[in-house]
Protein backbone atom coordinates (compact mmCIF):
# COMPACT_ATOMS: atom_id res chain seq x y z
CA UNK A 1 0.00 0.00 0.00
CA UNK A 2 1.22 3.72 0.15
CA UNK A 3 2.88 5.82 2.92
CA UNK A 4 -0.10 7.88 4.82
CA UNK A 5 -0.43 10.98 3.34
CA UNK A 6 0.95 9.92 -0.39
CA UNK A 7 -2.18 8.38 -1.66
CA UNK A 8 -5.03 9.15 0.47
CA UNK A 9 -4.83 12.57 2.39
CA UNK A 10 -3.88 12.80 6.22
CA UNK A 11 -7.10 14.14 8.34
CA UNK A 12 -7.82 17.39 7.60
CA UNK A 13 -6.20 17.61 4.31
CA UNK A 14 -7.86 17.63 1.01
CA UNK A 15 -8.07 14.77 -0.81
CA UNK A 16 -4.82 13.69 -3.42
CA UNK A 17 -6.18 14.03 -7.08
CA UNK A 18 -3.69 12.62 -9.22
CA UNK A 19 -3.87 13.36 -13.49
CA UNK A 20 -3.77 10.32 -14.00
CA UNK A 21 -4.05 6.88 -11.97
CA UNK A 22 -2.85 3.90 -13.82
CA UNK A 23 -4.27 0.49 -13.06
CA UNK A 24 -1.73 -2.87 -13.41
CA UNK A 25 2.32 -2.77 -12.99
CA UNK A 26 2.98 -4.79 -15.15
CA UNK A 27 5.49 -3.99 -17.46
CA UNK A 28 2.43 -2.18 -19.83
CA UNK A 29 1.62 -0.05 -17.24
CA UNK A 30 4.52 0.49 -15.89
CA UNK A 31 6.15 1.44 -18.70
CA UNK A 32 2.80 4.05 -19.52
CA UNK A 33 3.07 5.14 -15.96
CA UNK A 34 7.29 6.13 -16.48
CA UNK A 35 6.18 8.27 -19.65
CA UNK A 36 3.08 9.75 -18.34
CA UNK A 37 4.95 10.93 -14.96
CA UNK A 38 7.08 13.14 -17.11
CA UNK A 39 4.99 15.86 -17.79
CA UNK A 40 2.34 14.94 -14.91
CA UNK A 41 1.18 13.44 -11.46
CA UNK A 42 0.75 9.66 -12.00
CA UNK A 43 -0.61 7.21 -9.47
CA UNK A 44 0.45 3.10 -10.37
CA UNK A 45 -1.70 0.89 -8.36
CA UNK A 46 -1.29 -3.01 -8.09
CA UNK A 47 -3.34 -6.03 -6.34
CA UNK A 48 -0.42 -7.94 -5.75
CA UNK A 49 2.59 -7.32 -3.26
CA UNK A 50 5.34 -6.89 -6.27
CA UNK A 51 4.85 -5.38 -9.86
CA UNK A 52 4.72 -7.44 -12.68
CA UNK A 53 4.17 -10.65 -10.75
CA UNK A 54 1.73 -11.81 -13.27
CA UNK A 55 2.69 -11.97 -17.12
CA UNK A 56 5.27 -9.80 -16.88
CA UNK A 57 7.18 -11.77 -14.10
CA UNK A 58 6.94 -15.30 -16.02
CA UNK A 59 7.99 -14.16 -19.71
CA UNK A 60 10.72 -15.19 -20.87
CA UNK A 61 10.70 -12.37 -23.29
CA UNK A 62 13.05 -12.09 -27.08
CA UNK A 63 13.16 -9.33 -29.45
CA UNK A 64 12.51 -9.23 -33.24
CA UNK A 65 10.64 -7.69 -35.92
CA UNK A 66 9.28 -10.44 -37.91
CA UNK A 67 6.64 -11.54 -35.35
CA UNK A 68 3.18 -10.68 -34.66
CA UNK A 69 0.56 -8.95 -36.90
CA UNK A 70 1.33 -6.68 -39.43
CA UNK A 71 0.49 -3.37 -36.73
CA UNK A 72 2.39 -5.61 -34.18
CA UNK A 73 5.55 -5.50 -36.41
CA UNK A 74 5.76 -2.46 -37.23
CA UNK A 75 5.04 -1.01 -32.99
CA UNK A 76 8.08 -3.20 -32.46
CA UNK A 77 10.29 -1.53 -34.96
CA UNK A 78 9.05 1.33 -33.63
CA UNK A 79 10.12 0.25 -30.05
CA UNK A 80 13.59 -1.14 -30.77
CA UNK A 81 15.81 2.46 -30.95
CA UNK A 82 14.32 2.34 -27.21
CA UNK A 83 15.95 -0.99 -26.57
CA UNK A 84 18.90 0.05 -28.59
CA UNK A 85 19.25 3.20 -26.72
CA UNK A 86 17.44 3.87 -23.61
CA UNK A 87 17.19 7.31 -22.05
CA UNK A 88 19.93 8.78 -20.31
CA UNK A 89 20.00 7.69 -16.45
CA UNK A 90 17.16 4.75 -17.73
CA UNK A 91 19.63 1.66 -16.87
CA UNK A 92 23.29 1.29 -16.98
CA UNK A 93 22.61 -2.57 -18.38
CA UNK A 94 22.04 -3.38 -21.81
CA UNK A 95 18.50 -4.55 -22.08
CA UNK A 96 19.40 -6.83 -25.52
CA UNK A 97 21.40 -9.53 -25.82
CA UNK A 98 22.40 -11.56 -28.67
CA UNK A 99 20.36 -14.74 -29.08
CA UNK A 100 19.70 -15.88 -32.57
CA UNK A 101 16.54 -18.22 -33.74
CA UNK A 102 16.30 -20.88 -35.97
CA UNK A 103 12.90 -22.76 -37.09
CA UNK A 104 13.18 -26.64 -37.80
CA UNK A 105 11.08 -28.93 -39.94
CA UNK A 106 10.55 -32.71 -39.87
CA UNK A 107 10.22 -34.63 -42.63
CA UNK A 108 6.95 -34.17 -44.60
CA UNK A 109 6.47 -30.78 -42.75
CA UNK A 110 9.15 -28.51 -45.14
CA UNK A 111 6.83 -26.22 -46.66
CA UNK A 112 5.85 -25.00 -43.05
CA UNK A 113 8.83 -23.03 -43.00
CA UNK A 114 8.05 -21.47 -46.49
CA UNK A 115 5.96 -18.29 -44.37
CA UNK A 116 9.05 -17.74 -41.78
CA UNK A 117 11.38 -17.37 -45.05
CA UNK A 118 8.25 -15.06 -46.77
CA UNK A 119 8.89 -13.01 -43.18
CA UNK A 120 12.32 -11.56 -43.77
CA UNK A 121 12.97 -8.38 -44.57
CA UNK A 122 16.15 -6.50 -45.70
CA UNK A 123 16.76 -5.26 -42.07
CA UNK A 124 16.10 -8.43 -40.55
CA UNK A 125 16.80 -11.20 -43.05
CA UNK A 126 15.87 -14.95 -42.59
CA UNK A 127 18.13 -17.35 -44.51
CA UNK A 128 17.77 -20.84 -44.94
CA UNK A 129 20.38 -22.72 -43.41
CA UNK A 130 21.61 -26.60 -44.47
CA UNK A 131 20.34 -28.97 -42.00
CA UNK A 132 23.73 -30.35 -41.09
CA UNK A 133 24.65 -26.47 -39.99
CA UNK A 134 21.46 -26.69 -37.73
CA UNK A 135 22.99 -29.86 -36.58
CA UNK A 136 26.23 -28.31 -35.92
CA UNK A 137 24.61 -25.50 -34.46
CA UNK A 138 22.34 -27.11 -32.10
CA UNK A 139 23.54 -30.13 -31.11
CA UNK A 140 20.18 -31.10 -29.28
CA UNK A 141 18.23 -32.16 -32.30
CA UNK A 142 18.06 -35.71 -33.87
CA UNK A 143 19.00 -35.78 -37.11
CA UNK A 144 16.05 -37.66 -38.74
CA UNK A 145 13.46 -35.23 -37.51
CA UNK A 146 15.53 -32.07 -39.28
CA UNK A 147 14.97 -31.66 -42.78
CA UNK A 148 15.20 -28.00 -43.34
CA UNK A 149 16.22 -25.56 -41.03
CA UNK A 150 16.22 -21.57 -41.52
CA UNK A 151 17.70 -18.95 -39.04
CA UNK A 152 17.18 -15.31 -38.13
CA UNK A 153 20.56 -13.56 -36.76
CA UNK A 154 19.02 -10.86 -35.66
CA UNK A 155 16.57 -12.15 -32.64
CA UNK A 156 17.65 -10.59 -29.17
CA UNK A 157 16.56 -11.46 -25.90
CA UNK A 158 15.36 -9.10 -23.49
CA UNK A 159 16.08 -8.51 -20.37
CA UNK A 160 13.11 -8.09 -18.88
CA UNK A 161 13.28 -7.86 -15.44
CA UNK A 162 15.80 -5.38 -15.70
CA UNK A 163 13.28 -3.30 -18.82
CA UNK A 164 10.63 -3.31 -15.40
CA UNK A 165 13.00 -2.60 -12.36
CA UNK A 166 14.63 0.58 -14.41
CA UNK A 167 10.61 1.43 -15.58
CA UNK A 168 9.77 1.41 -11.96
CA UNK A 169 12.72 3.54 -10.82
CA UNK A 170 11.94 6.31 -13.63
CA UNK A 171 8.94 6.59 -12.53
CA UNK A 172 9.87 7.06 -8.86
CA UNK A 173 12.66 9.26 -9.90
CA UNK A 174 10.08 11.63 -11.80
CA UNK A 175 7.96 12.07 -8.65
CA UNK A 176 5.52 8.86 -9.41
CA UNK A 177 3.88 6.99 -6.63
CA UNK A 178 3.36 3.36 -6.55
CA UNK A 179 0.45 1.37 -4.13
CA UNK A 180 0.96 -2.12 -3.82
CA UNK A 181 -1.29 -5.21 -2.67
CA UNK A 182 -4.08 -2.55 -3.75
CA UNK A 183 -6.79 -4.38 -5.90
CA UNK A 184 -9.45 -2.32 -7.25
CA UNK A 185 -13.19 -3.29 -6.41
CA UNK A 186 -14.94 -0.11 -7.44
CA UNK A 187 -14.19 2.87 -9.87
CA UNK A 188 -17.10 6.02 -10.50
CA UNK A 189 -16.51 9.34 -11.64
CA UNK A 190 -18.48 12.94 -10.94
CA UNK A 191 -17.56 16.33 -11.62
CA UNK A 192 -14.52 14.74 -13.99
CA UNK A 193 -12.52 12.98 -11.34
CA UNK A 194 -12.41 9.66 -10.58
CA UNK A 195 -12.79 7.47 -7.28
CA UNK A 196 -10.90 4.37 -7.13
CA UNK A 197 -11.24 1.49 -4.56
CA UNK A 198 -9.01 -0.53 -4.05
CA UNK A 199 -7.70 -1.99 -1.34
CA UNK A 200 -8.24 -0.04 1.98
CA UNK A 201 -8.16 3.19 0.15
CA UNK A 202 -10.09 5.42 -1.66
CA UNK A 203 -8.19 7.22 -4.29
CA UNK A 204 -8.77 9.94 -6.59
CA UNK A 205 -7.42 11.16 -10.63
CA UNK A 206 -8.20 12.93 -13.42
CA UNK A 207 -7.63 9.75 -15.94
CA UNK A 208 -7.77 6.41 -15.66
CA UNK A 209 -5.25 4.37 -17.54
CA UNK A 210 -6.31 0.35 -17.71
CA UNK A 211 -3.37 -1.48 -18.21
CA UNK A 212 -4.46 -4.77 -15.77
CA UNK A 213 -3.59 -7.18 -18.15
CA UNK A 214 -5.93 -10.25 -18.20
CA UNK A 215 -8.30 -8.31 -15.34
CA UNK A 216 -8.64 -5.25 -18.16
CA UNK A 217 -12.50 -6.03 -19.38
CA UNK A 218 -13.13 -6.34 -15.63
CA UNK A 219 -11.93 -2.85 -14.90
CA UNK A 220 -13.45 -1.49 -17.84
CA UNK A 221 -16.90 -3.24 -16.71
CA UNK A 222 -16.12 -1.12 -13.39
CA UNK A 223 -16.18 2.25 -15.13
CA UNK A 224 -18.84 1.41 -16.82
CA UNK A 225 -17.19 0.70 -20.11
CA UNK A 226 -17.66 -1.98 -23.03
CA UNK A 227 -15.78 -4.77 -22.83
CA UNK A 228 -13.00 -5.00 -25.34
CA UNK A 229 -13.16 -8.94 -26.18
CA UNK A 230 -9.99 -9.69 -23.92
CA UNK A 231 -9.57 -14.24 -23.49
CA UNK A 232 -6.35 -15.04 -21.57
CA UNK A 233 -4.89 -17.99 -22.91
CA UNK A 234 -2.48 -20.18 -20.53
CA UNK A 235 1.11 -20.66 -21.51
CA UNK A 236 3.21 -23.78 -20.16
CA UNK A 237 7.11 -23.07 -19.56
CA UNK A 238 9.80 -25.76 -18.07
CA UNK A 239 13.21 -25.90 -17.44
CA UNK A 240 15.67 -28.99 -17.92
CA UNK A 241 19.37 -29.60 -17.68
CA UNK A 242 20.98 -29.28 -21.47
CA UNK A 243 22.79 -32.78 -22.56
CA UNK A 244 26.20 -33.30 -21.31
CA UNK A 245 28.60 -31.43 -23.24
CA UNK A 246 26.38 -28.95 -24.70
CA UNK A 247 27.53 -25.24 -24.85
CA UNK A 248 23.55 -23.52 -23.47
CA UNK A 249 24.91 -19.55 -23.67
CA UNK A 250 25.57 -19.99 -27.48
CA UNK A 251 22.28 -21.39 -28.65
CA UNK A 252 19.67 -20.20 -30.44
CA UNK A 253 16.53 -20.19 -29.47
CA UNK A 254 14.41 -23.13 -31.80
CA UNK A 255 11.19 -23.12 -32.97
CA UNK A 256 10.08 -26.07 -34.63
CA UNK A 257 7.17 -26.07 -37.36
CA UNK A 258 5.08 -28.95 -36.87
CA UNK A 259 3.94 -27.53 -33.94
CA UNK A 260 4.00 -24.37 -31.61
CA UNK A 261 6.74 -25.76 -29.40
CA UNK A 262 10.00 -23.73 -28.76
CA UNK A 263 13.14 -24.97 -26.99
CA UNK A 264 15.51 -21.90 -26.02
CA UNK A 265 18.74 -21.58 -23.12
CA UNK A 266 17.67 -20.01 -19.67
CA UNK A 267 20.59 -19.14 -17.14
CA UNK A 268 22.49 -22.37 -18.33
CA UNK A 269 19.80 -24.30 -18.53
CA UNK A 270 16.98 -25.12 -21.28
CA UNK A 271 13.58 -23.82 -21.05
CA UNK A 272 10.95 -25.63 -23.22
CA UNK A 273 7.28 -24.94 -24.20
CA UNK A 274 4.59 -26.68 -25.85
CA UNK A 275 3.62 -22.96 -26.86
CA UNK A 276 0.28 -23.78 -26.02
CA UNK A 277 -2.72 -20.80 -25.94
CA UNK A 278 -5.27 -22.54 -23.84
CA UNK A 279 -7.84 -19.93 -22.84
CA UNK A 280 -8.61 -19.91 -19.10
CA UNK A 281 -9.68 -17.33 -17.12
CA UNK A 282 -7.74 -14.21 -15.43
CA UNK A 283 -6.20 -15.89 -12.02
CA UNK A 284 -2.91 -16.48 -10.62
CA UNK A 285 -2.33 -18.90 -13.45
CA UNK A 286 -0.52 -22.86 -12.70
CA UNK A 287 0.84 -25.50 -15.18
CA UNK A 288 -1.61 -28.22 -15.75
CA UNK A 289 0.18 -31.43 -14.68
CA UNK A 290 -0.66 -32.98 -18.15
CA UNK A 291 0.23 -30.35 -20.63
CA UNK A 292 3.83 -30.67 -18.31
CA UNK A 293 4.25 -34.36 -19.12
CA UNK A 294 3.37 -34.34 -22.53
CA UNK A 295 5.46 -31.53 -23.24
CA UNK A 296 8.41 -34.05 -21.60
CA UNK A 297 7.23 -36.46 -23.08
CA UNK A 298 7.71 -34.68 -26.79
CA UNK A 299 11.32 -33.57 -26.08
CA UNK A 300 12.43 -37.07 -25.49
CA UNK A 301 10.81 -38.28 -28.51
CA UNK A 302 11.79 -35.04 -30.49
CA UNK A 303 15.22 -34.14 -29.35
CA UNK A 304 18.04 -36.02 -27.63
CA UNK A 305 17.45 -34.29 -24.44
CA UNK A 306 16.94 -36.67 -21.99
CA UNK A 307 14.47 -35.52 -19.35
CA UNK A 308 15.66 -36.57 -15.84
CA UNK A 309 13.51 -34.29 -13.72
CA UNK A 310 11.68 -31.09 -14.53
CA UNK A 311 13.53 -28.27 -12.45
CA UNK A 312 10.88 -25.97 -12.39
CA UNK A 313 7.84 -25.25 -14.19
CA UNK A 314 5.13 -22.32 -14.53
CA UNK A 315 2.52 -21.01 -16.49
CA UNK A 316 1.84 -17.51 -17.60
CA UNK A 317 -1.61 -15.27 -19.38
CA UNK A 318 -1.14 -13.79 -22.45
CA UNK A 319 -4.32 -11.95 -23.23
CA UNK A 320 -5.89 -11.64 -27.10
CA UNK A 321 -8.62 -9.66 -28.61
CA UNK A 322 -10.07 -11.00 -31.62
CA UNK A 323 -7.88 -9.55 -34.42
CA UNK A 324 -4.58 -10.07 -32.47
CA UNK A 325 -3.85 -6.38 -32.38
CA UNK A 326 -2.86 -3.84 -29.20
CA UNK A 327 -5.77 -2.26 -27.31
CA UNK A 328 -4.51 1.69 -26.61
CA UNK A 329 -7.05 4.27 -27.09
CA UNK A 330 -9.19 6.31 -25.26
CA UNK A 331 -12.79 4.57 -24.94
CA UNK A 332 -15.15 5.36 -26.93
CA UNK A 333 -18.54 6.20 -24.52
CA UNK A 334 -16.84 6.75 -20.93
CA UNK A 335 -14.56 10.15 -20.42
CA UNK A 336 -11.33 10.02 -19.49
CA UNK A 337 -10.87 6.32 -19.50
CA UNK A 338 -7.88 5.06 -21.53
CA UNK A 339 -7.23 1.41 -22.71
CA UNK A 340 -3.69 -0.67 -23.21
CA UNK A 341 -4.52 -3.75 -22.88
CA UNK A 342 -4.68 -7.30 -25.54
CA UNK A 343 -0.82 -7.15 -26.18
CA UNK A 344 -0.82 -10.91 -26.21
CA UNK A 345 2.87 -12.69 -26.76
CA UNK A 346 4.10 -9.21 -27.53
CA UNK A 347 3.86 -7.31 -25.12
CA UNK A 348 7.74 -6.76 -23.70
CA UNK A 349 8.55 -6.19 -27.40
CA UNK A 350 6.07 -3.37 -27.91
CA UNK A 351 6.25 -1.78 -24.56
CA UNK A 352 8.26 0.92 -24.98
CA UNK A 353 6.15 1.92 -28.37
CA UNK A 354 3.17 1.29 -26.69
CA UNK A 355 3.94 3.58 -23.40
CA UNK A 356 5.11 6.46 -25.76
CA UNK A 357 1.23 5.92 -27.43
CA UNK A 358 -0.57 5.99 -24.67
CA UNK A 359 1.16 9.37 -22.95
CA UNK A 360 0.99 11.10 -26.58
CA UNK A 361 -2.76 10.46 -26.49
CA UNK A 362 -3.10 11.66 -23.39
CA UNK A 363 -1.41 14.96 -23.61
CA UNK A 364 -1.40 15.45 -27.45
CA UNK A 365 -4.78 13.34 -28.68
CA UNK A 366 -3.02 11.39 -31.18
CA UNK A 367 -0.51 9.31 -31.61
CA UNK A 368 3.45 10.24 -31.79
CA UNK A 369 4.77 11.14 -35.12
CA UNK A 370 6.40 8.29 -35.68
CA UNK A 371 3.48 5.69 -35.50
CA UNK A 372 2.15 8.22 -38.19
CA UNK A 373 4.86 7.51 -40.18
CA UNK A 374 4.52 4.14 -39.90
CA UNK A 375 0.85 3.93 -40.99
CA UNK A 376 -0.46 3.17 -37.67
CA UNK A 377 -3.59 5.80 -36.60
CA UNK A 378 -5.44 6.29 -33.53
CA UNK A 379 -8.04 3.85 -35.27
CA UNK A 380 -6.40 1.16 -35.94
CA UNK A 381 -5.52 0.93 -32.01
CA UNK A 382 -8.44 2.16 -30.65
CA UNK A 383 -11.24 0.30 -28.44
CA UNK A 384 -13.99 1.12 -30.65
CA UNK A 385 -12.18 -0.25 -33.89
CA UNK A 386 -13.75 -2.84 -35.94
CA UNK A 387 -11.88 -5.45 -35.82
CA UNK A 388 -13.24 -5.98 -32.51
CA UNK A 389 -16.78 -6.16 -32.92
């Protein structure tokens, strides 16, 4: 919770009306929250005890281009010089690091590859590699179940827990205040401010910003507004011990076509998932026992890992709307109510795009000039687009 004082007033003081009170620290709103806390007052509230312990905390997060939907790609170009180049003071640790993917295909399954080739671009080229380089390159896979292989230098992963802790400590540094374990239960609005419940306080702002993740269409039922279409789908992670002799901090990450399954190195160790999108509903996510053995049970069969014991394992929400797109946009019927929200498996890519949208909406009504540029318009983001319906 907060300090007495900081988010509800001491007795006999007027109550604290922040500009704007963002909802969910998870790395969406916390990175909206570090932007918007530039140029005004900005509240970040969160029902658990630690930011991003949600999606956010259980993403294992990597960087390219050439993945999502056609808006998607291009908001991650547009968050990369970010990445690249953070802010001065932001973090003195880089937030890439060099991973490289490759896609495999079994026999019979080549032409499943043919789209990840049809992905590159000049900037961030895909090549087809000979399978006996994927071989040498990833000494993991069983040679009878790689027929063609492709690879994409360029992929990155990202450190994400250091992308939150230095979003977090921006946002402190530029006078933002932060209430933990703070869930809200009630939101109205009269005389254009806001009341907030949540927790054991009542708190008050200007604009709400709903960045709660899987809990978003809840919050927006609160204020009153239409439900964007949000499903949270379940994602399965694992982590195993690499075969003997196997180098883990110089291999790629692997995708492999017949399925959605992805194999990639994890502090020394290999993390695996089915890449499964079961939906569920918004909770404190947990791996169902089966998906876990069946997932084992494919990299023995698949791969010349031999699975000894499962280390650790964990699932994690990544929350849709129907056309796959980013929710950021003021709502269409309720005043000063803004959405970011449905980032999906993209999320940690397009944050630092996305946070730069939402606080150019909110003190410039549009978009920044550079998501103009890039043929993206307040429409194609908004709540009330189409696509949605």
């Amino acid at each position: 919770m907060c300090a007495p004082g900081v988010c509800e007033p001491r007795k006999g003081q007027s109550p604290v009306i922040y500009d704007f009170i963002v909802i969910g620290a998870g790395m969406a709103g916390a990175s909206a929250a570090f932007e918007l806390a530039a140029e005004a007052t900005v509240l970040l509230i969160e029902a658990e005890a630690q930011p991003g312990y949600h999606s956010t905390g259980r993403s294992a997060a990597l960087f390219t281009r050439n993945y999502g939907t056609p808006i998607v790609r291009r908001i991650n170009a547009l968050s990369e010089p970010f990445f690249r180049m953070p802010p001065d003071g932001f973090t003195d640790l880089p937030l890439l690091h060099p991973r490289g993917a490759m896609a495999v295909a079994a026999p019979g399954e080549e032409h499943l590859l043919d789209p990840v080739l049809a992905a590159s671009t000049v900037t961030e080229p895909v090549v087809e590699i000979p399978s006996s380089d994927a071989l040498d390159r990833v000494p993991f896979l069983r040679p009878d179940r790689t027929a063609r292989a492709v690879y994409e230098a360029g992929v990155t992963d990202i450190e994400v827990s250091v992308l939150l802790a230095s979003y977090l400590k921006g946002f402190k540094r530029r006078g933002g205040v932060t209430a933990l374990r703070a869930p809200v239960t009630a939101l109205s609005r009269r005389n254009g401010t806001w009341t907030v419940s949540a927790g054991n306080e009542t708190l008050h702002g200007k604009t709400i910003v709903n960045a709660a993740g899987a809990w978003a269409d809840q919050i927006g039922a609160m204020a009153g507004a239409a439900a964007v279409g949000l499903i949270a789908k379940r994602r399965t992670a694992i982590i195993v011990a690499p075969p003997p002799g196997v180098t883990v901090p110089d291999l790629p990450c692997v995708d492999f076509a017949g399925n959605d399954a992805y194999i990639k190195p994890e502090a020394g160790k290999l993390m695996a998932s089915p890449g499964d999108a079961t939906p569920d509903v918004p909770q404190d996510v947990q791996p169902d026992e089966m998906d876990i053995a069946v997932l084992a049970d494919w990299i023995v069969r698949e791969t010349l890992i031999p699975v000894r014991r499962i280390e650790h394992s964990w699932a994690g929400l990544r929350t849709f709307v129907r056309d796959e797109s980013p929710v950021v946009g003021y709502d269409g019927a309720v005043a000063d109510f803004v959405w970011s929200a449905g980032q999906g498996g993209y999320g940690i890519m397009m944050a630092p795009g996305l946070a730069r949208a939402v606080a150019s909406l909110c003190f410039k009504d549009g978009l920044p000039d550079d998501f103009a540029a890039s043929d993206i318009g307040v429409a194609d983001l908004g709540p009330m687009r189409a696509s949605l319906a």
